[in-house]
C-alpha atoms as a PDB file:
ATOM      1  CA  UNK A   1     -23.271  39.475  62.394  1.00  0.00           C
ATOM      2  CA  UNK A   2     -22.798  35.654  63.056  1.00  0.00           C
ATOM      3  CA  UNK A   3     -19.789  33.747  61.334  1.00  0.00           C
ATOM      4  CA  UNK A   4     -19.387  29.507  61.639  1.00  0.00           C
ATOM      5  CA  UNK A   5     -17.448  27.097  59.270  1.00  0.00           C
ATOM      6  CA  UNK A   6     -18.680  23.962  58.563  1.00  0.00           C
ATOM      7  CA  UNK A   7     -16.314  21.002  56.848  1.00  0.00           C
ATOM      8  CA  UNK A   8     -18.575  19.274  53.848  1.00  0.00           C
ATOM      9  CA  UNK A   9     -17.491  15.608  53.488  1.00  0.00           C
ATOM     10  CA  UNK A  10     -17.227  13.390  49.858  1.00  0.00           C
ATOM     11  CA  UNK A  11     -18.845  10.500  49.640  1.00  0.00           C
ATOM     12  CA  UNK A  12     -18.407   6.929  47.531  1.00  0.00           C
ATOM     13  CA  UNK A  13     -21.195   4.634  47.091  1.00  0.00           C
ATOM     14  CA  UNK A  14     -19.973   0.916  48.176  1.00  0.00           C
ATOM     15  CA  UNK A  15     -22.860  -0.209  45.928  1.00  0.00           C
ATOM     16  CA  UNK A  16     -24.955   0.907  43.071  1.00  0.00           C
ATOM     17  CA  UNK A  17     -27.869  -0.964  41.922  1.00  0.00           C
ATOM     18  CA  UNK A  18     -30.584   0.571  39.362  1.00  0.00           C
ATOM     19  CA  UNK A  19     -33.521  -1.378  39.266  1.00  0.00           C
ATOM     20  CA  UNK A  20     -35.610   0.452  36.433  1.00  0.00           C
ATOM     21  CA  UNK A  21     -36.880   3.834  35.695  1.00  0.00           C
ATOM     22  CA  UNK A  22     -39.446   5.597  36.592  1.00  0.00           C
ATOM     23  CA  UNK A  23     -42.292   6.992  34.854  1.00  0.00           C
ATOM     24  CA  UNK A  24     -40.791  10.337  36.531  1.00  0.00           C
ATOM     25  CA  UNK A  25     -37.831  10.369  34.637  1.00  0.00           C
ATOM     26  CA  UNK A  26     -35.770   9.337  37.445  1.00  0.00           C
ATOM     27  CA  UNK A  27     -34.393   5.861  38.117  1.00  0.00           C
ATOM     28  CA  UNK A  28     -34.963   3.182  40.768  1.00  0.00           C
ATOM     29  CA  UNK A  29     -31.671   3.122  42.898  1.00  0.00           C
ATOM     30  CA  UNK A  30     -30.363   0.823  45.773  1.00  0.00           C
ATOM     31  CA  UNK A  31     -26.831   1.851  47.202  1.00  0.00           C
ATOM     32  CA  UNK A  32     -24.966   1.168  50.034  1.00  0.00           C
ATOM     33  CA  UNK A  33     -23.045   5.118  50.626  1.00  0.00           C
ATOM     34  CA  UNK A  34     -21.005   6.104  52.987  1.00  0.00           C
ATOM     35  CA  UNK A  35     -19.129   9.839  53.889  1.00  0.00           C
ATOM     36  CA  UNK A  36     -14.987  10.331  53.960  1.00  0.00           C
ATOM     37  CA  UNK A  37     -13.134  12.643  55.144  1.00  0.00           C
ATOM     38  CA  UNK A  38     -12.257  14.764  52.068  1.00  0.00           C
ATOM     39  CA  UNK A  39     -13.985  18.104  52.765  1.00  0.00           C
ATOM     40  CA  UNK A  40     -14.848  21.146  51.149  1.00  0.00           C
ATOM     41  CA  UNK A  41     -14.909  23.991  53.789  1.00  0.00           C
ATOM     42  CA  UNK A  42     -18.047  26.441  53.823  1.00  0.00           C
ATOM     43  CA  UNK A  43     -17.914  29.710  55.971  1.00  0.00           C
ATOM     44  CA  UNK A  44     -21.566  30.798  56.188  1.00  0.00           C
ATOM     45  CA  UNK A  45     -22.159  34.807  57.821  1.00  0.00           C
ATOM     46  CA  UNK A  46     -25.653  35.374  58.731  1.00  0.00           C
ATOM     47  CA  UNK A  47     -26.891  39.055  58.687  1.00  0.00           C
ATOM     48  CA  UNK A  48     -26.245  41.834  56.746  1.00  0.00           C
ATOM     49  CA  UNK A  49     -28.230  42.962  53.745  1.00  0.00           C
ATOM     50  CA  UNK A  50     -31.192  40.336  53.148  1.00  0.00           C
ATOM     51  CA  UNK A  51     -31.086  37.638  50.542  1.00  0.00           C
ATOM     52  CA  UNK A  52     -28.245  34.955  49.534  1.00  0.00           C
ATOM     53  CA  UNK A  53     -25.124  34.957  48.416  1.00  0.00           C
ATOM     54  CA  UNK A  54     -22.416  32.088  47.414  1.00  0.00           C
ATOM     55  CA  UNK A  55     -18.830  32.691  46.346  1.00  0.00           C
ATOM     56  CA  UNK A  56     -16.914  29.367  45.241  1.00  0.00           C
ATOM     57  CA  UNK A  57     -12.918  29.021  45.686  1.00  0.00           C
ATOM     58  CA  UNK A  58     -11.002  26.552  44.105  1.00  0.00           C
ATOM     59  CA  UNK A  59     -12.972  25.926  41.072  1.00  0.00           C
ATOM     60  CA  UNK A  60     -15.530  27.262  38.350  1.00  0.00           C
ATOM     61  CA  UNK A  61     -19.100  27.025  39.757  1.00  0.00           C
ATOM     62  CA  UNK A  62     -21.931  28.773  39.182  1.00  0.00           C
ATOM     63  CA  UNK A  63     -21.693  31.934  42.065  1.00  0.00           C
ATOM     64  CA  UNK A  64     -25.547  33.273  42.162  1.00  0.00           C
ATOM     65  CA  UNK A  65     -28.885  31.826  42.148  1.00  0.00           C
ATOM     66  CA  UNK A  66     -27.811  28.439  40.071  1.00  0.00           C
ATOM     67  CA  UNK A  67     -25.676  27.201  42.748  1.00  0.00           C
ATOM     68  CA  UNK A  68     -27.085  24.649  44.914  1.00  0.00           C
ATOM     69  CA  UNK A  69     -25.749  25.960  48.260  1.00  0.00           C
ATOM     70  CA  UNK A  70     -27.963  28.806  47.558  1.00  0.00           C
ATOM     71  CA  UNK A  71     -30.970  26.994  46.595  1.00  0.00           C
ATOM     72  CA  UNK A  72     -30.297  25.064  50.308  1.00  0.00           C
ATOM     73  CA  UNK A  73     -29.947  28.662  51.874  1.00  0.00           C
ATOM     74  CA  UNK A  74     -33.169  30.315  50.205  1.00  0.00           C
ATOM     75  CA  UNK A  75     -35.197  26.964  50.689  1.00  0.00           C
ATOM     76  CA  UNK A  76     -34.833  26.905  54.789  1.00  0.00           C
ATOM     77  CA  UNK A  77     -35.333  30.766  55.206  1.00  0.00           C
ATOM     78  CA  UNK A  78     -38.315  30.035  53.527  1.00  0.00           C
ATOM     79  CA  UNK A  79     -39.384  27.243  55.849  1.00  0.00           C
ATOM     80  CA  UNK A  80     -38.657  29.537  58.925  1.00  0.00           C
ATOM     81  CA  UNK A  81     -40.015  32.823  57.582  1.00  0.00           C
ATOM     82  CA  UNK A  82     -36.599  34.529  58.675  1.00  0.00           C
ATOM     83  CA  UNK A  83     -35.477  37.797  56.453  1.00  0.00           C
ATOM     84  CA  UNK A  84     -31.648  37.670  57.295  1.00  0.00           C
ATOM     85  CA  UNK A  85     -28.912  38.038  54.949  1.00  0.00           C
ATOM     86  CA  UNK A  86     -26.772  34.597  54.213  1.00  0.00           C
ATOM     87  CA  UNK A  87     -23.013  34.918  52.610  1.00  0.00           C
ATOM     88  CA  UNK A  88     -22.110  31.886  51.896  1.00  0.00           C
ATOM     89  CA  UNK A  89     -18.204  31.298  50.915  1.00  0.00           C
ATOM     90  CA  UNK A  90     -17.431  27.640  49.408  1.00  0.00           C
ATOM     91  CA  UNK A  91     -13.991  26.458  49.186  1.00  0.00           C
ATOM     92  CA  UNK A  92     -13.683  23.418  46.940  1.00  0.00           C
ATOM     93  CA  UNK A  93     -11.575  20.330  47.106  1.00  0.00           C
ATOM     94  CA  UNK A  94     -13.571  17.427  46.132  1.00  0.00           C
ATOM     95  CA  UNK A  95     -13.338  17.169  42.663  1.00  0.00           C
ATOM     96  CA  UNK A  96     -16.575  18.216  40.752  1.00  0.00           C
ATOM     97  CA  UNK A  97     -18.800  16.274  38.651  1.00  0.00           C
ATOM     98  CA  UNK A  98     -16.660  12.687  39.560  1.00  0.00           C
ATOM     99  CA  UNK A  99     -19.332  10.718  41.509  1.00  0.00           C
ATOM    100  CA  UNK A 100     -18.219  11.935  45.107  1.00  0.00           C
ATOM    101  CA  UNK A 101     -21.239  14.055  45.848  1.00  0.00           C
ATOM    102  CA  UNK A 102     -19.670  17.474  46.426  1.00  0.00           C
ATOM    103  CA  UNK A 103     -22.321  19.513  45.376  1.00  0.00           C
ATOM    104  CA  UNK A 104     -24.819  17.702  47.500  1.00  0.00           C
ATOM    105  CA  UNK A 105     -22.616  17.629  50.172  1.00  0.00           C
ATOM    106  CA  UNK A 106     -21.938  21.731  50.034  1.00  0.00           C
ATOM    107  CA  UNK A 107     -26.326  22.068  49.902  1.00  0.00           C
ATOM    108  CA  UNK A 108     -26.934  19.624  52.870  1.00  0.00           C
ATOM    109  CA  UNK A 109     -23.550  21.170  55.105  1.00  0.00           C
ATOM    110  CA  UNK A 110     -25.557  24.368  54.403  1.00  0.00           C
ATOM    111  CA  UNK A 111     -29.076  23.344  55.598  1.00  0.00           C
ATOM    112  CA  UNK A 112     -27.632  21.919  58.485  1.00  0.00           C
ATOM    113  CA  UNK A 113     -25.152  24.694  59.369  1.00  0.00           C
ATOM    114  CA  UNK A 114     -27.563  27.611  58.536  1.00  0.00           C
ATOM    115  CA  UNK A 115     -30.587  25.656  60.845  1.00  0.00           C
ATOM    116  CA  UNK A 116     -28.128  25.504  63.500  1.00  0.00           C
ATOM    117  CA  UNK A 117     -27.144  29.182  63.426  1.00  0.00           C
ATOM    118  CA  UNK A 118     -30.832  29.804  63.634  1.00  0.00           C
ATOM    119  CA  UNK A 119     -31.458  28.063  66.463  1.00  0.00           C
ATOM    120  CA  UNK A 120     -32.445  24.444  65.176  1.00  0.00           C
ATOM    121  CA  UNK A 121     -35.659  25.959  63.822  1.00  0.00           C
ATOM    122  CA  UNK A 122     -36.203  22.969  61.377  1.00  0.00           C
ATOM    123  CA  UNK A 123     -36.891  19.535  62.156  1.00  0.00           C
ATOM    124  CA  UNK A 124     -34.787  16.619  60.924  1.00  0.00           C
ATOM    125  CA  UNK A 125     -37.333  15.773  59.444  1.00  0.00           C
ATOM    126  CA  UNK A 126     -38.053  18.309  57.256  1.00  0.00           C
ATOM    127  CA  UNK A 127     -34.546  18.994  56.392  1.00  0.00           C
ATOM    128  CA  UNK A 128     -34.313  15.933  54.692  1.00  0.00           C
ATOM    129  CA  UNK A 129     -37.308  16.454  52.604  1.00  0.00           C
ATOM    130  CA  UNK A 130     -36.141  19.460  51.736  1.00  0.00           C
ATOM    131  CA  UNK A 131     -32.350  18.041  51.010  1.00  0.00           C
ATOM    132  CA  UNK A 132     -34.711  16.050  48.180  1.00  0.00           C
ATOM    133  CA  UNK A 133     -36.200  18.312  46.932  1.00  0.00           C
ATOM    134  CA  UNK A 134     -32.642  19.854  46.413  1.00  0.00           C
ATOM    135  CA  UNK A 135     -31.338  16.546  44.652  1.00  0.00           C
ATOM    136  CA  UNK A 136     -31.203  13.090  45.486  1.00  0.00           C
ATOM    137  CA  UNK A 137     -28.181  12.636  47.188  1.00  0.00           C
ATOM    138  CA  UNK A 138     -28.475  15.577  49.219  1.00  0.00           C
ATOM    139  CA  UNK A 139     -30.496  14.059  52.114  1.00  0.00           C
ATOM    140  CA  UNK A 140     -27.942  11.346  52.319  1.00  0.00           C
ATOM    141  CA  UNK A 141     -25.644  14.130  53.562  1.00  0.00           C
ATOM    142  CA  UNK A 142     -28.439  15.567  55.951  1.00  0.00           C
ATOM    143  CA  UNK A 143     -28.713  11.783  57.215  1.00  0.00           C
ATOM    144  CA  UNK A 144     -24.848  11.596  58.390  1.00  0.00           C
ATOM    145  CA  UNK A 145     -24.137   8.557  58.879  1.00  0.00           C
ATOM    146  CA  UNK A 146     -23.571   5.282  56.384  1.00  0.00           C
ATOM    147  CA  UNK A 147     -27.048   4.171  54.550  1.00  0.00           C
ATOM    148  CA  UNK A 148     -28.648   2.028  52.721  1.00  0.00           C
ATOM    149  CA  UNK A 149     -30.782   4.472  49.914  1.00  0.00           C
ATOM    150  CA  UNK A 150     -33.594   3.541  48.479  1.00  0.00           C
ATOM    151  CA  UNK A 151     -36.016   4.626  45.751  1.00  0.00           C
ATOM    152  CA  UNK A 152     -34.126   7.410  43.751  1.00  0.00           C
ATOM    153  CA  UNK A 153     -32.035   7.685  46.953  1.00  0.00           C
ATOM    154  CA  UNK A 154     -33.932   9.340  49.561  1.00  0.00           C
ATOM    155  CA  UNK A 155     -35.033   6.665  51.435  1.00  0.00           C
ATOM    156  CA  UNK A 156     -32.581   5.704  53.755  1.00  0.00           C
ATOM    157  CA  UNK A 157     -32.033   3.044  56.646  1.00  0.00           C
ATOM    158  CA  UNK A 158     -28.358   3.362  58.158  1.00  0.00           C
ATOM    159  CA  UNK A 159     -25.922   0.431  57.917  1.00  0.00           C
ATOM    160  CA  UNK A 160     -24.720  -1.705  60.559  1.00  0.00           C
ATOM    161  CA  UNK A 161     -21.631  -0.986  61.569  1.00  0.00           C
ATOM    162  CA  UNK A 162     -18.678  -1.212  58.572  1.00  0.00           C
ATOM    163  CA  UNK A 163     -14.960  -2.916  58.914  1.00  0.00           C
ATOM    164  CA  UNK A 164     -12.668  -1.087  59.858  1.00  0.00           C
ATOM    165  CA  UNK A 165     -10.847   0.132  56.706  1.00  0.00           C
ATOM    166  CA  UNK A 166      -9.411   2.861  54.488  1.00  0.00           C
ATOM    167  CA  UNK A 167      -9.826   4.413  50.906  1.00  0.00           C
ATOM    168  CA  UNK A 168      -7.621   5.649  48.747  1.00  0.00           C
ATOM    169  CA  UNK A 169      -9.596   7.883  46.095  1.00  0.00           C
ATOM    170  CA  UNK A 170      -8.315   8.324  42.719  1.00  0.00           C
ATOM    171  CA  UNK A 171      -9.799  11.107  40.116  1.00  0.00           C
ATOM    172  CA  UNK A 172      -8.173  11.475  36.693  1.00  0.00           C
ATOM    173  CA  UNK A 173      -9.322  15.026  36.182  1.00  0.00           C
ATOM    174  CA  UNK A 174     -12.166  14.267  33.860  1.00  0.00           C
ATOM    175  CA  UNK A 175     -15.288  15.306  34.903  1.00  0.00           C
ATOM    176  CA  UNK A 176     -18.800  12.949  33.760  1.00  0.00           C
ATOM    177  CA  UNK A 177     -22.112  13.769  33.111  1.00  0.00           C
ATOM    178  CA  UNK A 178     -24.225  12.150  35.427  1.00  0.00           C
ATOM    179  CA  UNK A 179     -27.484  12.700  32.926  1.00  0.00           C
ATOM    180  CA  UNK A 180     -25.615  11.524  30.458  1.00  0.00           C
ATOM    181  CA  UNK A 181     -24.371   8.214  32.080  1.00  0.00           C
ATOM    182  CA  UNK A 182     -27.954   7.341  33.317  1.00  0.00           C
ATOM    183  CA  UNK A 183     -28.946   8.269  29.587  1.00  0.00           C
ATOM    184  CA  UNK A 184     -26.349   5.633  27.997  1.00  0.00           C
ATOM    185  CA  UNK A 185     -27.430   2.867  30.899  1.00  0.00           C
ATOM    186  CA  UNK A 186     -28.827   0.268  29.024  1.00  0.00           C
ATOM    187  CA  UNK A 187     -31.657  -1.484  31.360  1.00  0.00           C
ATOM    188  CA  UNK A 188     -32.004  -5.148  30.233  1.00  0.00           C
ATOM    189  CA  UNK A 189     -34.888  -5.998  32.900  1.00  0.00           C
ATOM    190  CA  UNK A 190     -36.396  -4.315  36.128  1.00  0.00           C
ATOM    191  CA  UNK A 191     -35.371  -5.350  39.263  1.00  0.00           C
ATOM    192  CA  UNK A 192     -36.634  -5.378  42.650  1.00  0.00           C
ATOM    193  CA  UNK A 193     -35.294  -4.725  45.600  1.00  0.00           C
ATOM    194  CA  UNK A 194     -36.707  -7.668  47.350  1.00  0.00           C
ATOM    195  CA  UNK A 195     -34.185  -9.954  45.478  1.00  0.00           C
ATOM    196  CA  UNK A 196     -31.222  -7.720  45.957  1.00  0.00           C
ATOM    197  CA  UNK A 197     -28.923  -9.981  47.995  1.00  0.00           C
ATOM    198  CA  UNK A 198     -28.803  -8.033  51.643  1.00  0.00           C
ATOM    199  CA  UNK A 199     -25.661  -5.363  51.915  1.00  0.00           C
ATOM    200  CA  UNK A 200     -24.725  -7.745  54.889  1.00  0.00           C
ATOM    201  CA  UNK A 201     -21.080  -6.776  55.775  1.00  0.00           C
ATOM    202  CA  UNK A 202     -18.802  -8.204  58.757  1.00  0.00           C
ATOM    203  CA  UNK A 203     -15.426  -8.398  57.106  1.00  0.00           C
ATOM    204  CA  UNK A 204     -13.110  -6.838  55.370  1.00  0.00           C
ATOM    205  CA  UNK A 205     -13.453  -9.392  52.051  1.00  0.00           C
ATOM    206  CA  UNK A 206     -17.204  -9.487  52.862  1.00  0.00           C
ATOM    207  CA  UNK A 207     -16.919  -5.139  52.025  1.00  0.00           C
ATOM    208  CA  UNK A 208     -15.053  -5.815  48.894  1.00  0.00           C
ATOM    209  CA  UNK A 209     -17.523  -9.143  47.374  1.00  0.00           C
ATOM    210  CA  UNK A 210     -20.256  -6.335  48.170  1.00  0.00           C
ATOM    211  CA  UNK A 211     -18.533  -3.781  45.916  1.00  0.00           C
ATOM    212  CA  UNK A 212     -20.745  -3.409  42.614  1.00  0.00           C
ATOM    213  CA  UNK A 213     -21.964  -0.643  40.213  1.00  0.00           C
ATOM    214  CA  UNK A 214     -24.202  -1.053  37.484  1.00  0.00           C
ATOM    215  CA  UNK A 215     -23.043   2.743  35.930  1.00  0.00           C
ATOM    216  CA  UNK A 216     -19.532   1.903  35.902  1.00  0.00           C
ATOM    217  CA  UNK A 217     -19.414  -0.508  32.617  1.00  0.00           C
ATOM    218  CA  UNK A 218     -21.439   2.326  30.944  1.00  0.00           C
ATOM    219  CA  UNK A 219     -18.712   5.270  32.268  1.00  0.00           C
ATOM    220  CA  UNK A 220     -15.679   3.330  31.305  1.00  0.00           C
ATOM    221  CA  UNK A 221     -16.879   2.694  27.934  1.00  0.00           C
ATOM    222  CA  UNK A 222     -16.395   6.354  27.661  1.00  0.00           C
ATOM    223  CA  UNK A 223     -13.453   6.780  29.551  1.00  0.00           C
ATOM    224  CA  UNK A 224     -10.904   3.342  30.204  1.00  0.00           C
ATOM    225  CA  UNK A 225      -8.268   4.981  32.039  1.00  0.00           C
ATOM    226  CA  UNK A 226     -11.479   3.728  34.828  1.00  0.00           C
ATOM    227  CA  UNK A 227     -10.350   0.121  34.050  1.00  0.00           C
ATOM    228  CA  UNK A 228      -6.555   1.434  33.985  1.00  0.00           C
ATOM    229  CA  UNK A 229      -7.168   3.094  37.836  1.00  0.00           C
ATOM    230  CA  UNK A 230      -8.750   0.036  39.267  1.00  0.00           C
ATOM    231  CA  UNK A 231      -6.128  -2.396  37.880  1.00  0.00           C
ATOM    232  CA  UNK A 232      -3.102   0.129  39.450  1.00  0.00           C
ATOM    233  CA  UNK A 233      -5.054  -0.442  43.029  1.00  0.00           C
ATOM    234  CA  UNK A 234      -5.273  -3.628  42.993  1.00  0.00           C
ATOM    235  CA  UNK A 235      -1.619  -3.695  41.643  1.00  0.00           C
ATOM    236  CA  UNK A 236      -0.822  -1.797  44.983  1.00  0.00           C
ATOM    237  CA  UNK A 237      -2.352  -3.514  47.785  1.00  0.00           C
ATOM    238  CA  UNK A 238      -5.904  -2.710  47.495  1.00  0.00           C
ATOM    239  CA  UNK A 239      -8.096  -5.194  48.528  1.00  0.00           C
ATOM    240  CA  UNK A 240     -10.778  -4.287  45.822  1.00  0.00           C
ATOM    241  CA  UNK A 241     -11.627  -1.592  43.710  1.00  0.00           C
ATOM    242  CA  UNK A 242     -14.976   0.267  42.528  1.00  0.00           C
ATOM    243  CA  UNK A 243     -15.993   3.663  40.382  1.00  0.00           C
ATOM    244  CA  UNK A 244     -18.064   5.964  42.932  1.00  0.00           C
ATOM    245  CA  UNK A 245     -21.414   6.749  41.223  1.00  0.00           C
ATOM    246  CA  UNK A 246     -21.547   7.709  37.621  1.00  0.00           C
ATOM    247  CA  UNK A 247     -17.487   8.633  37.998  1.00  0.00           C
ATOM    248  CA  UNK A 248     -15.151   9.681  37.396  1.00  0.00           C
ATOM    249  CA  UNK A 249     -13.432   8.716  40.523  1.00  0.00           C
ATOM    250  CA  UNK A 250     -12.231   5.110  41.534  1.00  0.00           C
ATOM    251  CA  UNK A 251     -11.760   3.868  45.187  1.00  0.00           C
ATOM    252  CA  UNK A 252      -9.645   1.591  46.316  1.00  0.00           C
ATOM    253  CA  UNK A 253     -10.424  -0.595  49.866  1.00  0.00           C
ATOM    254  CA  UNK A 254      -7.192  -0.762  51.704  1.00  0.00           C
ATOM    255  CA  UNK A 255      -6.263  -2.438  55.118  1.00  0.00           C
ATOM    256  CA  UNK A 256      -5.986   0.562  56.741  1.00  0.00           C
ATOM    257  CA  UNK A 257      -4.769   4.312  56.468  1.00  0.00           C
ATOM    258  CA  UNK A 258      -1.056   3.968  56.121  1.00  0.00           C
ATOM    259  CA  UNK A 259      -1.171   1.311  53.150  1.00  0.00           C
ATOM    260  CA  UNK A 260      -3.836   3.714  51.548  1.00  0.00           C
ATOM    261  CA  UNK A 261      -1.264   6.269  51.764  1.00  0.00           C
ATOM    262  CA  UNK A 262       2.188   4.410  50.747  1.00  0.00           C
ATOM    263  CA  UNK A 263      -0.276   3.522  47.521  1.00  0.00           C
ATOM    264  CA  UNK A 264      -1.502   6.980  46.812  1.00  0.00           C
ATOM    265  CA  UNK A 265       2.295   7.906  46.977  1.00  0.00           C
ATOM    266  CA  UNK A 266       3.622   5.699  44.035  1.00  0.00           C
ATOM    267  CA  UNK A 267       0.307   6.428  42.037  1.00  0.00           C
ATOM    268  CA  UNK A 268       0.651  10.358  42.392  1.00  0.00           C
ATOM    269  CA  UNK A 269       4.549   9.726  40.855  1.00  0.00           C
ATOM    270  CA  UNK A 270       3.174   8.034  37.818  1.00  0.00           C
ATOM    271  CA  UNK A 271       0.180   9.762  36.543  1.00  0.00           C
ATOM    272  CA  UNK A 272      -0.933  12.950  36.812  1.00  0.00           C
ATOM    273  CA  UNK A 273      -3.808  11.710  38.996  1.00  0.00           C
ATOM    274  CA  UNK A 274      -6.175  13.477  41.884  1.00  0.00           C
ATOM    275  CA  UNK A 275      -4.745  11.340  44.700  1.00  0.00           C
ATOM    276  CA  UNK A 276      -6.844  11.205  48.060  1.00  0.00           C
ATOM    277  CA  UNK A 277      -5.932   8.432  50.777  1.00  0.00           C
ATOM    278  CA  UNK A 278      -9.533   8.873  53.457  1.00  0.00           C
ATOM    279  CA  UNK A 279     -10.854   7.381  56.282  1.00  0.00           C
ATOM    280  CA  UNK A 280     -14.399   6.675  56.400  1.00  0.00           C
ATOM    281  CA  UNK A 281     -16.983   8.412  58.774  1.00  0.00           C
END
């Protein structure tokens, strides 16, 4: 019997463009995403009885064959033809269903974690074309380190290197449909990629005039304590201010750690608010 953990980091997208939709159903994307360090922890044991098992702490998720983590596990013993038992053991702390990528995060920690206990048996390669078949955000998490995602999001180039700066994150404990949002988005011409203006980024004010999402007017139309979260970051200190995704979480961009964290204190004292100061990885 075999026993690692493995952290599973959040992630905010820096910038959200959709470009059209596809005859697939899915939508064009380009985003500039990066990981923080707000983690969910996953304990995977390898052996045992065959076939896969997840158990979630912290929150309601689906336990069995729904959950994604399992669909990650299944997916590479398939790939390497291995009959082992997997328990997987999830313990949540990014909030779920707010535009930080948890989920995907949890599947991709898993195919990387359970290849590893196997002996690396899977290319890079093919993990990440099996993180998309998983979902779209998943082989950003496979990819590990800041991109630039393309097409519905699996095509990714990494980012030059970022400014050195922190994030406070700031969930109000509603959770958002990300079907839903994409549903609402109201496309008034395709774009193309070609005459997106590069995610070129030296400075600290270049990071925050490259902050954009094209979900968020359609989210806080829905919920405005989104316009209420960016104006109380701004209000303390932060040098800009964005929804992650389709929501429900805000970020703030902050000089560095210690001013992310003085302003997480005085907003965690007013509202009843998730409150997460990060540093970027």
């Amino acid at each position: 019997m075999l026993q690692k953990t493995f952290e599973a980091p959040a992630k905010i997208n820096l910038c959200l463009h959709v470009l059209g939709r596809l005859a697939s159903g899915y939508h064009e994307l380009a985003m500039a995403m990066q990981r923080v360090d707000l983690y969910d922890t996953i304990r995977i044991r390898v052996g045992g009885e065959a076939g896969v098992r997840v158990l979630c702490s912290g929150v309601d998720l689906p336990e069995g064959d729904d959950n994604i983590a399992a669909k990650a596990a299944r997916g590479l013993l398939d790939l390497t033809g291995i009959g082992v038992g997997v328990d997987i053991h999830i313990e949540k702390r990014i909030p779920v269903a707010a535009g930080l990528g948890g989920g995907s995060s949890d599947a991709a920690t898993v195919l990387l974690g359970l290849n590893e206990m196997l002996g690396k048996k899977i290319s890079m390669e093919k993990l990440l074309i099996l993180g998309g078949e998983l979902g779209a955000d998943v082989p950003f998490f496979v990819f590990q380190q800041p991109a630039w995602a393309t097409g519905i999001g699996t095509t990714l180039q990494p980012l030059p290197v970022l400014p050195e700066v922190a994030y406070l994150l700031i969930n109000p404990g509603i959770t958002v449909s990300t079907a839903d949002v994409y549903r609402s988005l109201q496309l008034t011409k395709g774009g193309e990629l070609a005459n997106l203006p590069r995610f070129s980024v030296v400075t600290k004010a270049d990071l925050c005039r490259a902050l954009h999402n094209d979900l968020e007017s359609v989210t806080l139309r829905q919920f405005p304590v989104i316009a209420a979260i960016k104006q109380r970051l701004l209000a303390e200190g932060a040098l800009g201010a964005l929804m992650s995704g389709s929501g429900s979480t805000v970020f703030g961009v902050f000089d560095d750690f210690e001013a992310a964290h003085r302003a997480g204190h005085v907003l965690a004292a007013e509202k009843d608010w998730l409150v997460f100061p990060v540093h970027p990885i």
